[in-house]
C-alpha atoms as a PDB file:
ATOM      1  CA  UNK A   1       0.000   0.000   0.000  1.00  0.00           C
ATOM      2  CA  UNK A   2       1.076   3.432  -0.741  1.00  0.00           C
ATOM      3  CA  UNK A   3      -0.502   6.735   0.536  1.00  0.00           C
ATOM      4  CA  UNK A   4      -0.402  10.489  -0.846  1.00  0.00           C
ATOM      5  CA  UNK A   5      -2.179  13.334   0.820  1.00  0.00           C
ATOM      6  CA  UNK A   6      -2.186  17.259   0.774  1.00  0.00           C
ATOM      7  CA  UNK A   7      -4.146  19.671   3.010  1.00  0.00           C
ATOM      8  CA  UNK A   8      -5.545  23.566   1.795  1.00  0.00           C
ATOM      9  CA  UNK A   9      -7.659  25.980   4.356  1.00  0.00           C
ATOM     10  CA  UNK A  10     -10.340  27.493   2.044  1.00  0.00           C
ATOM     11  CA  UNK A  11     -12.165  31.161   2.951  1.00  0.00           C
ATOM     12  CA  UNK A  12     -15.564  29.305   2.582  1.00  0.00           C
ATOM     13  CA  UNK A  13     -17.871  27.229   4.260  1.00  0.00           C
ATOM     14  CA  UNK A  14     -17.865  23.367   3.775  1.00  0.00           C
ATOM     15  CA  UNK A  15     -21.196  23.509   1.794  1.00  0.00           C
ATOM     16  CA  UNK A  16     -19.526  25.670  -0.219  1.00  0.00           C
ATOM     17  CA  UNK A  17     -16.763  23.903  -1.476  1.00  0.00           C
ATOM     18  CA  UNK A  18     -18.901  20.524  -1.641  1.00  0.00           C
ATOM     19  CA  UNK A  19     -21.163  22.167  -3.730  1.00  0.00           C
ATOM     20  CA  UNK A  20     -18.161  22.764  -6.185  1.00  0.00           C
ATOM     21  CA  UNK A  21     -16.498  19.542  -5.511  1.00  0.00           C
ATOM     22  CA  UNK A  22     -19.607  17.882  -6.253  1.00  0.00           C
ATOM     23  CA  UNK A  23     -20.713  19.786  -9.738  1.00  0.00           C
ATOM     24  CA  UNK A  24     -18.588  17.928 -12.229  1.00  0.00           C
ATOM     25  CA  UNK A  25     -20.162  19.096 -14.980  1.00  0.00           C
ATOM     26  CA  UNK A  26     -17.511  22.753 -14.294  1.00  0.00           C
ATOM     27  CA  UNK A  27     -14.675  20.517 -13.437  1.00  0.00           C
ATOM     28  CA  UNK A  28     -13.251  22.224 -16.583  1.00  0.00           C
ATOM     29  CA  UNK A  29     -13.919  25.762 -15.751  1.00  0.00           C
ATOM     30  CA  UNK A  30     -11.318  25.429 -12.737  1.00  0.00           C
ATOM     31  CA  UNK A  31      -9.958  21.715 -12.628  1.00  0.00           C
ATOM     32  CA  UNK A  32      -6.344  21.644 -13.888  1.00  0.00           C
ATOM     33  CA  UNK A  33      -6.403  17.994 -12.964  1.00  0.00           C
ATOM     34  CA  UNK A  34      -9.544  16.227 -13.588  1.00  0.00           C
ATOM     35  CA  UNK A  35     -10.725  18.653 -16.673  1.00  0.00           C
ATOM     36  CA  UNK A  36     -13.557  16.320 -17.235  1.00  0.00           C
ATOM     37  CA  UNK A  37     -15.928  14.522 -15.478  1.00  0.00           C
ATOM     38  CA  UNK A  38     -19.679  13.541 -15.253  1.00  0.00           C
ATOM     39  CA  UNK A  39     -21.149  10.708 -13.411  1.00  0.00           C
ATOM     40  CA  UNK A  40     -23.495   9.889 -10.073  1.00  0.00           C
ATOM     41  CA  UNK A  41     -22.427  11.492  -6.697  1.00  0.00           C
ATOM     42  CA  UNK A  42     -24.123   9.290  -4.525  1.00  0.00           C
ATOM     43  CA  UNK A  43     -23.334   6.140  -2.982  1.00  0.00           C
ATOM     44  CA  UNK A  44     -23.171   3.439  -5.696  1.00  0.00           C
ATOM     45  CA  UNK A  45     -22.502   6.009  -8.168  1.00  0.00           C
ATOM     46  CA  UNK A  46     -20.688   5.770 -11.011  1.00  0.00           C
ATOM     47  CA  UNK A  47     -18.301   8.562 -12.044  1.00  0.00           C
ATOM     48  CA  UNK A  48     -16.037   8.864 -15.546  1.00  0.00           C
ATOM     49  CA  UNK A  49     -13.330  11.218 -14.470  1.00  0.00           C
ATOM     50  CA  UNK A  50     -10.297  12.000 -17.277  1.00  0.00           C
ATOM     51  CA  UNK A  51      -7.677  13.344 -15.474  1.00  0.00           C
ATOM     52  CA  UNK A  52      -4.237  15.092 -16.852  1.00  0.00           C
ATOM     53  CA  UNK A  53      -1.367  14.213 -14.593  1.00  0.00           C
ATOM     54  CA  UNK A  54       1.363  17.112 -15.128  1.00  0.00           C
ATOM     55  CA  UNK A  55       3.625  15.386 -17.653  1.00  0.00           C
ATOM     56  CA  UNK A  56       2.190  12.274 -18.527  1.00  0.00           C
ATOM     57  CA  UNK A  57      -0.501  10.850 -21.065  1.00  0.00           C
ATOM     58  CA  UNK A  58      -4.218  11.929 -20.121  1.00  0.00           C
ATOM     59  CA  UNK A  59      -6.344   8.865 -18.507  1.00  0.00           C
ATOM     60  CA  UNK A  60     -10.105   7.906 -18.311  1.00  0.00           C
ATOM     61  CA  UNK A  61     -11.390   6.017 -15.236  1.00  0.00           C
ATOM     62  CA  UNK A  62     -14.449   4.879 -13.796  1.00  0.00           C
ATOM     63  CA  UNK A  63     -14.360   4.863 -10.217  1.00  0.00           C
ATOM     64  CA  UNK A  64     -17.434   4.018  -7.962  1.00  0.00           C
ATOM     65  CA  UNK A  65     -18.598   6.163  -5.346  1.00  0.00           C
ATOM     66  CA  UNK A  66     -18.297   4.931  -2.044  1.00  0.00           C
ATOM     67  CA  UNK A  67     -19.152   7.816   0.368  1.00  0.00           C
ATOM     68  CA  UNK A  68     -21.084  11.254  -0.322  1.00  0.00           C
ATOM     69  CA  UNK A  69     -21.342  12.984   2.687  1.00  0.00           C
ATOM     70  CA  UNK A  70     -22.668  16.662   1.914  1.00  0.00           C
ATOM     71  CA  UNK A  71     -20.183  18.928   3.298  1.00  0.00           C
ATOM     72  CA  UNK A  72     -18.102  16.346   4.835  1.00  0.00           C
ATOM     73  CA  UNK A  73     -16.983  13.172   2.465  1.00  0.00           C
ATOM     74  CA  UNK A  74     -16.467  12.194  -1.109  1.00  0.00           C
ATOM     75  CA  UNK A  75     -15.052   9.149  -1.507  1.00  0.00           C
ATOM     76  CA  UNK A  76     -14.423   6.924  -4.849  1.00  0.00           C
ATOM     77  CA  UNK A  77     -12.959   3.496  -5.424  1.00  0.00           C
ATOM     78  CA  UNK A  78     -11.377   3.105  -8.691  1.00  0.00           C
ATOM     79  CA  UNK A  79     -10.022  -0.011  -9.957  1.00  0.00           C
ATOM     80  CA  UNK A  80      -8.163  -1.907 -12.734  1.00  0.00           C
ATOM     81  CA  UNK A  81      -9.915  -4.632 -15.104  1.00  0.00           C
ATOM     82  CA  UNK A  82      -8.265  -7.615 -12.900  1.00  0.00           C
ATOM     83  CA  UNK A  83      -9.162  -7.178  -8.720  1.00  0.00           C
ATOM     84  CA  UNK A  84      -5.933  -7.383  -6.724  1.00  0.00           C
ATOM     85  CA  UNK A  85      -3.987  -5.331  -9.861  1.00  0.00           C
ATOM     86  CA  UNK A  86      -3.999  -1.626  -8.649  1.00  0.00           C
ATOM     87  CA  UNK A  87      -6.759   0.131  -6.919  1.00  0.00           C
ATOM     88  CA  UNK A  88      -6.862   3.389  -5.809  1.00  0.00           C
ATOM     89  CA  UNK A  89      -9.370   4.944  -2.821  1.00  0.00           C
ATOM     90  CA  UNK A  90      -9.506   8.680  -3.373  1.00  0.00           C
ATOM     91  CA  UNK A  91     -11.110  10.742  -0.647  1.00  0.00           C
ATOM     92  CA  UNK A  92     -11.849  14.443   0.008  1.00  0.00           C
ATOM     93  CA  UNK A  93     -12.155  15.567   3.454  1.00  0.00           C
ATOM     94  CA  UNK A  94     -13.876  18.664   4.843  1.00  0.00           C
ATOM     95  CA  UNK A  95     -13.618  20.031   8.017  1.00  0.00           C
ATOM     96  CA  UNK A  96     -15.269  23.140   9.517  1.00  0.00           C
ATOM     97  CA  UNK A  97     -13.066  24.997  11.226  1.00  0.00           C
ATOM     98  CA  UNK A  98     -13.809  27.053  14.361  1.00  0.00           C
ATOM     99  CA  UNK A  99     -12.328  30.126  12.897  1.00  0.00           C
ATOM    100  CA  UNK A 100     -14.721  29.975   9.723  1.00  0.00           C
ATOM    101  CA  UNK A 101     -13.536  28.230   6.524  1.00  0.00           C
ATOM    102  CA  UNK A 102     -13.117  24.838   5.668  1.00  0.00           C
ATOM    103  CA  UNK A 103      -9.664  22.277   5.845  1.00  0.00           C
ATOM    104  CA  UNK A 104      -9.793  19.928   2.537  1.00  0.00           C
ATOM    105  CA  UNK A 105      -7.812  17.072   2.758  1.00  0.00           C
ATOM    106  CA  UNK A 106      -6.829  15.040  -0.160  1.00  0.00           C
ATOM    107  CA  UNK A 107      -5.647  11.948  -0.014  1.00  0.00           C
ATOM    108  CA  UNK A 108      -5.555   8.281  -2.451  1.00  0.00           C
ATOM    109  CA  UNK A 109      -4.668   4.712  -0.918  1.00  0.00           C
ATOM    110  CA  UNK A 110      -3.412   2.823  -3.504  1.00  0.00           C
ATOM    111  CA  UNK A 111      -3.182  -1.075  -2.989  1.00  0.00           C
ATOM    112  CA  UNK A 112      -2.163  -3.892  -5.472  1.00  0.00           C
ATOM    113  CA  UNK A 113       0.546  -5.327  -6.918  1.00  0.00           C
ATOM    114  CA  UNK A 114       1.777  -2.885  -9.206  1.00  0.00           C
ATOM    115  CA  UNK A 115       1.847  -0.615  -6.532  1.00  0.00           C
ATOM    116  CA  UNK A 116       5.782  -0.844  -5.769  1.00  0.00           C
ATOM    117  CA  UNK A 117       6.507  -0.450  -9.618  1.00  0.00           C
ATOM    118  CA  UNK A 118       4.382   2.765 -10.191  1.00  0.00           C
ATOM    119  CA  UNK A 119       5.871   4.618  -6.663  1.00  0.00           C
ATOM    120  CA  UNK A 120       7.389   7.147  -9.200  1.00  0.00           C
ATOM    121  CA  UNK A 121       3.919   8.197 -10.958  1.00  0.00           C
ATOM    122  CA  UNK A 122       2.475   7.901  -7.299  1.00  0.00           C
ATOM    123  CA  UNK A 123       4.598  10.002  -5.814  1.00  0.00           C
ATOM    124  CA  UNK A 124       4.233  12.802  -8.911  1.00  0.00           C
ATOM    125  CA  UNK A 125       0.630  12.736  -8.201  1.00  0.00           C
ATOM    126  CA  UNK A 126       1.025  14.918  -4.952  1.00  0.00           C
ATOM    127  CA  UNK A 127       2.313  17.871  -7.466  1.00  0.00           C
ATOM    128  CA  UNK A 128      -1.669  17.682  -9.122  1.00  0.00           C
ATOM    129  CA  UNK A 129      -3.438  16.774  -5.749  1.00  0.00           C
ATOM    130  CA  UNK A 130      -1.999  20.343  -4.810  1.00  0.00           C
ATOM    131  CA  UNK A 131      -2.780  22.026  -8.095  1.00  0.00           C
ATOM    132  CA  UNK A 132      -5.836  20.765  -7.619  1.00  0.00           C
ATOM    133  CA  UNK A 133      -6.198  21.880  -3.852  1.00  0.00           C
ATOM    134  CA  UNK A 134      -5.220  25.203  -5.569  1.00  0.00           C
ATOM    135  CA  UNK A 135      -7.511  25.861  -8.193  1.00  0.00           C
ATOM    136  CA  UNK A 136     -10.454  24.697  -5.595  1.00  0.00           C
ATOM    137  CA  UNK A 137      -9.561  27.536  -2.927  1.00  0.00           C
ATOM    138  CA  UNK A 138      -9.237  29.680  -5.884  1.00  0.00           C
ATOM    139  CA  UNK A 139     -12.347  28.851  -7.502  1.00  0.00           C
ATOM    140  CA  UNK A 140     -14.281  28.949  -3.719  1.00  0.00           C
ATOM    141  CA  UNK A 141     -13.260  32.501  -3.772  1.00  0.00           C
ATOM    142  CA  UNK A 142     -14.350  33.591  -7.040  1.00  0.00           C
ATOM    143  CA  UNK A 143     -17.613  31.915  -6.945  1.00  0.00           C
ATOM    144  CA  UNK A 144     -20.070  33.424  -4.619  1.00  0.00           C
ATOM    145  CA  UNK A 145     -21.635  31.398  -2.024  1.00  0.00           C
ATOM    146  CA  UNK A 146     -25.092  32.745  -2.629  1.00  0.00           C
ATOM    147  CA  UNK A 147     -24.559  32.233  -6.513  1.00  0.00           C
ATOM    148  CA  UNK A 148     -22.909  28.598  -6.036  1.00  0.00           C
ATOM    149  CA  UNK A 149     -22.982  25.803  -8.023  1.00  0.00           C
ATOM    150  CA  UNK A 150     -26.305  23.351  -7.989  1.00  0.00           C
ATOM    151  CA  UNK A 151     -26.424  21.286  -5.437  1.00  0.00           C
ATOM    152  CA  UNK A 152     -25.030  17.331  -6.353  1.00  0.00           C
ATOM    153  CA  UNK A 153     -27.807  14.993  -7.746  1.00  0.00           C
ATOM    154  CA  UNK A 154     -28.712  18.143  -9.845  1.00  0.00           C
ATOM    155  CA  UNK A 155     -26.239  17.247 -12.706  1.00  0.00           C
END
């Protein structure tokens, strides 16, 4: 098993920044990561995510949603064709925070045998977890609160 994870504070409230998380239809208004992406948040869900990794070839996956907690959790499960290959858990955390705002947490648990042989694109994935964390706090503040994006299921 391998692990990656990156933290941003965001100047908005955790409804706030789920409600962008969660409306992938604008994932290519402000994603520089996962440009495109349409799917089912909801547990069960299915999701079809292309994502850009800085540097390498674009790639298309299908993960299933495993945990939609408004303003708290999102949490897909995306896997190869064989079980037991390479899987990857990705999960955004938000936290309220006292002070107002919200902590994100990113993180992906990756588990499988070709985990020790792809450490090196693993470990370059932290570089667009951040640019991703990035463009969200940017995009948080640009987007008013009271103009948002539709609330998930909406899509």
């Amino acid at each position: 098993m391998r692990e990656i994870a990156t933290v941003v504070d965001i100047a908005a409230t955790p409804g706030h920044v789920w409600r962008i998380l969660t409306n992938l239809e604008r994932y290519g208004e402000w994603n520089p990561f996962i440009r495109e992406a349409s799917g089912t948040v909801s547990p069960g869900g299915r999701l079809r995510l292309r994502a850009f990794p800085a540097g390498r070839r674009p790639v298309t996956f299908r993960p299933k949603v495993t945990v939609a907690a408004p303003a708290e959790e999102l949490r897909w499960l995306g896997r190869t064709l064989l079980p037991g290959l390479f899987t990857g858990e990705h999960r955004f955390v938000l936290t309220d925070l006292d002070g107002g705002g919200t902590r994100v947490v990113q993180s992906e648990r990756f588990f499988g045998v070709l985990v020790p042989f792809l450490r090196r694109s693993i470990a370059a994935t932290a570089a667009d977890f951040e640019a991703l964390n990035q463009a969200l706090k940017k995009r948080a503040g640009t987007v008013p609160e009271r103009r948002a994006e539709p609330a998930a299921g909406s899509l």
